[in-house]
C-alpha atoms as a PDB file:
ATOM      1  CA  UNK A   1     106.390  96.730  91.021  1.00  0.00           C
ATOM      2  CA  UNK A   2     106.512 100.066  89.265  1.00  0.00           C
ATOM      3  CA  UNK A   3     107.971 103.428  91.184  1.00  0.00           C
ATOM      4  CA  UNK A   4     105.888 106.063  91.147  1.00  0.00           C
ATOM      5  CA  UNK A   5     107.459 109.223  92.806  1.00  0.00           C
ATOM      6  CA  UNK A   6     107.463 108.697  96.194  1.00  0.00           C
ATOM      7  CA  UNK A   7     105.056 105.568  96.251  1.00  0.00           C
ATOM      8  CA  UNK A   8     105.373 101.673  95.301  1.00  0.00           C
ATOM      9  CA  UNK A   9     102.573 100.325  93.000  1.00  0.00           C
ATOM     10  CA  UNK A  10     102.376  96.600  93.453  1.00  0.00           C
ATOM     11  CA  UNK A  11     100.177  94.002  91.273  1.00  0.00           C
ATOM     12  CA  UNK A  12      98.792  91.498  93.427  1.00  0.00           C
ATOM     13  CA  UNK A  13      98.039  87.749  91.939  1.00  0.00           C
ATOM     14  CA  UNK A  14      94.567  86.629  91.916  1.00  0.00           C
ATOM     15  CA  UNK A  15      92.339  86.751  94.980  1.00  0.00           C
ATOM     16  CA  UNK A  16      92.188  84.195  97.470  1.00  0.00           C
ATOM     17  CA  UNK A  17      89.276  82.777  98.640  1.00  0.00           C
ATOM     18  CA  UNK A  18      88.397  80.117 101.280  1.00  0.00           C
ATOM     19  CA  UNK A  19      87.596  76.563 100.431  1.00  0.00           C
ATOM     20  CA  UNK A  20      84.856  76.434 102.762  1.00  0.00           C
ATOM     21  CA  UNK A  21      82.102  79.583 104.432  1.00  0.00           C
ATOM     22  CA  UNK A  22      84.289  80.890 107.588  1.00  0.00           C
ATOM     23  CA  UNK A  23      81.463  82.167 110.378  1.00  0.00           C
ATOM     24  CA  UNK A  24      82.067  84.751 113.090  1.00  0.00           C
ATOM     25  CA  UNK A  25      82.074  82.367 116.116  1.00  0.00           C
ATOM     26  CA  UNK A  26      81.799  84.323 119.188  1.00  0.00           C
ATOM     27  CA  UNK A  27      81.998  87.984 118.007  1.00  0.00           C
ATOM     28  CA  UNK A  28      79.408  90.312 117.630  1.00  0.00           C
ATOM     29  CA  UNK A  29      78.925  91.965 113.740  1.00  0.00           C
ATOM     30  CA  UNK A  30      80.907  95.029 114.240  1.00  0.00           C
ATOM     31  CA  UNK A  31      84.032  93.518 116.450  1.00  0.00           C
ATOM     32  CA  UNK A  32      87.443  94.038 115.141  1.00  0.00           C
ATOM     33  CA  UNK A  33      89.717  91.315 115.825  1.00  0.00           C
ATOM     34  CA  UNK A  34      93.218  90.597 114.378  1.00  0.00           C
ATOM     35  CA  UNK A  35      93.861  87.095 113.090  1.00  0.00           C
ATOM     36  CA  UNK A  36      96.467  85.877 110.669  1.00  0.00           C
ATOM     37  CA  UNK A  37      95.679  84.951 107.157  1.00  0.00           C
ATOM     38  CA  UNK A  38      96.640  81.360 106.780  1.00  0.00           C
ATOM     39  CA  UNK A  39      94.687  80.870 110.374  1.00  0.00           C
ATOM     40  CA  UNK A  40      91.581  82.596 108.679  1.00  0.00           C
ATOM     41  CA  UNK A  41      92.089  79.858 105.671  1.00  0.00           C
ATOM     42  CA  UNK A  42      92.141  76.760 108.062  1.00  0.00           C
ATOM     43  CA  UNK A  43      89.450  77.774 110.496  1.00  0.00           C
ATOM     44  CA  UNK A  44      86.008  77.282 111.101  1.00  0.00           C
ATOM     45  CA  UNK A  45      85.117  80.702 112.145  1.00  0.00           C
ATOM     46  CA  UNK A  46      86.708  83.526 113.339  1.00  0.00           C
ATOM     47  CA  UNK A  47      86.828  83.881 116.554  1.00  0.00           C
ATOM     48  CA  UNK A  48      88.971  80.349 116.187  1.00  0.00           C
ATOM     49  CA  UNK A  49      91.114  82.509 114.075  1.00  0.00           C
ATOM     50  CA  UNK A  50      91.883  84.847 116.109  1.00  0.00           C
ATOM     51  CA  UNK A  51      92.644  82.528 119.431  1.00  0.00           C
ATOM     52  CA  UNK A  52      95.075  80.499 117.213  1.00  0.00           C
ATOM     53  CA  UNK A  53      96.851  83.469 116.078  1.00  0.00           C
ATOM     54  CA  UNK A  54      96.891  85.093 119.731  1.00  0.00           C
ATOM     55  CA  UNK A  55      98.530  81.770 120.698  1.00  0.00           C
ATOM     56  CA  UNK A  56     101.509  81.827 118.756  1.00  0.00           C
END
């Protein structure tokens, strides 16, 4: 982390990417939904995503 004036510059590890292709599911292209990360990593698609996430 390095200070910066008034701002917080953080270095990030390396990127994570899903084992497997994660499809929409039932949304259309240009829906925003919210889903959790780790939910995103360990679903199918995302529209699974999302109802897990809404569920907890």
């Amino acid at each position: 982390m390095i200070e910066s004036g008034n701002y917080f510059v953080y270095k990030l590890g390396p990127a994570i990417i899903p084992p497997k292709e994660v499809k929409n599911g039932k949304i259309y292209p240009n829906g925003r939904v919210w889903a959790m990360l780790d939910t995103l990593l360990t679903s199918d698609t995302i529209s699974e995503a999302r109802d897990i996430s809404k569920a907890r």
